[in-house]
Protein backbone atom coordinates (compact mmCIF):
# COMPACT_ATOMS: atom_id res chain seq x y z
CA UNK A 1 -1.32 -1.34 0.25
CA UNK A 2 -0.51 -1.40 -3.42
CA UNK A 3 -3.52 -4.05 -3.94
CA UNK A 4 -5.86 -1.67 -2.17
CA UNK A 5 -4.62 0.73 -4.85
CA UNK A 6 -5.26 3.46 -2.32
CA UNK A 7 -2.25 5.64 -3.83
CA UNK A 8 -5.48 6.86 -6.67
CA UNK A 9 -6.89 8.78 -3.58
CA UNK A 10 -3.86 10.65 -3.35
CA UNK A 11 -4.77 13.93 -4.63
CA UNK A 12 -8.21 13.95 -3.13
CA UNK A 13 -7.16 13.58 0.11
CA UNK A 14 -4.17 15.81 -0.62
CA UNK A 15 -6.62 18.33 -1.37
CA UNK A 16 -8.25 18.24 1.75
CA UNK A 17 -5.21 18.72 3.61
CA UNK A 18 -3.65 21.43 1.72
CA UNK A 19 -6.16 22.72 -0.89
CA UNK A 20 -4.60 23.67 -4.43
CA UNK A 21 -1.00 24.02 -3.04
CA UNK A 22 -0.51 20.62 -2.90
CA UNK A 23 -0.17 20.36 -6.74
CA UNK A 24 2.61 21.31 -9.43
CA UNK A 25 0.09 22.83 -11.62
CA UNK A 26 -3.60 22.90 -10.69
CA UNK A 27 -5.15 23.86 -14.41
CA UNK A 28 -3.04 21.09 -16.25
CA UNK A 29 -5.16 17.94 -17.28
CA UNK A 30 -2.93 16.07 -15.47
CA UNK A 31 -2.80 17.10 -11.88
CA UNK A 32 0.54 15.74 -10.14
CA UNK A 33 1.27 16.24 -6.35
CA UNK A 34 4.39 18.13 -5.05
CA UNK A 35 7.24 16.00 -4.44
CA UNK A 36 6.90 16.70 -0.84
CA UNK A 37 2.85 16.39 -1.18
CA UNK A 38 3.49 13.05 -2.18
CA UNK A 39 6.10 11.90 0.52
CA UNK A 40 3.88 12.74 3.20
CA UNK A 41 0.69 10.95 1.43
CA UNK A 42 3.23 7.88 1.41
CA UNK A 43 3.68 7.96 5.14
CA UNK A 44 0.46 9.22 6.13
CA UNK A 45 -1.23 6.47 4.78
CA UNK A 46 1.34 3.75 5.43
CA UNK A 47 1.25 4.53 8.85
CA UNK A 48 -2.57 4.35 8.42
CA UNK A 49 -3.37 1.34 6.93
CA UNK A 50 -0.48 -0.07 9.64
CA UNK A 51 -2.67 0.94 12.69
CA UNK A 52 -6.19 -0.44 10.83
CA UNK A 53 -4.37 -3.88 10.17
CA UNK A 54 -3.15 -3.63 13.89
CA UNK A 55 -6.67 -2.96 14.83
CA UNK A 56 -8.13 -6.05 12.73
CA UNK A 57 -5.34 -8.43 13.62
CA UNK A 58 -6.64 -7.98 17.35
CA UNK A 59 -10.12 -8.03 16.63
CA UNK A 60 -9.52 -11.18 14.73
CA UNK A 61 -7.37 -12.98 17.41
CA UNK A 62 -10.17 -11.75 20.15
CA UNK A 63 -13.10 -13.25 17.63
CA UNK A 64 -11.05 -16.96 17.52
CA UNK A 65 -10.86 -16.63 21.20
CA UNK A 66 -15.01 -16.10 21.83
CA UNK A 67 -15.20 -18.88 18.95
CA UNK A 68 -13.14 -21.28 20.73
CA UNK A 69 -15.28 -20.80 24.62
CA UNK A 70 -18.49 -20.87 22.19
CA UNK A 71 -17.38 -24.26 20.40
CA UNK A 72 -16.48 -25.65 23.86
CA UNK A 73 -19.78 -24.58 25.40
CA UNK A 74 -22.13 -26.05 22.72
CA UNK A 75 -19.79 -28.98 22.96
CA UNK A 76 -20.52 -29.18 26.31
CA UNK A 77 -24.31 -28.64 25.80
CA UNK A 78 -24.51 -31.29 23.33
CA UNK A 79 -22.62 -34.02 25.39
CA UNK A 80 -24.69 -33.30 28.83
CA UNK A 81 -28.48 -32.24 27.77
């Protein structure tokens, strides 16, 4: 997650959820998320980006299993015109 750098969409999404409350102080230049803003922006999208890679892993393992009947038909094919 930390390569995805996703934690700069923080406050965006934060503010989406929960509007101006979820910061410390809205008019400073620097806008930083409640503590427990941030905690739940932490799990919310850990437990996100856990169900996506769950999601790919599967569609991945079901893609190598269509490659492998493919691969076997054309072999097939080629072998016996």
């Amino acid at each position: 997650m930390a390569d995805a750098q996703i934690h700069r969409h923080y406050p965006a999404i934060a503010e989406e959820l929960f509007g101006e409350e979820a910061y410390v102080d809205r008019d400073a230049d620097n806008w930083i998320l409640l503590l427990h803003v941030n905690r739940f922006m932490d799990a919310y999208m850990a437990k996100h980006w856990h169900a996506l890679r769950a999601l790919f892993m599967r569609e991945q393992k079901r893609m190598q299993k269509y490659r492998r009947e493919l691969d076997k038909e054309w072999t097939c094919k080629c072998r016996f015109p």
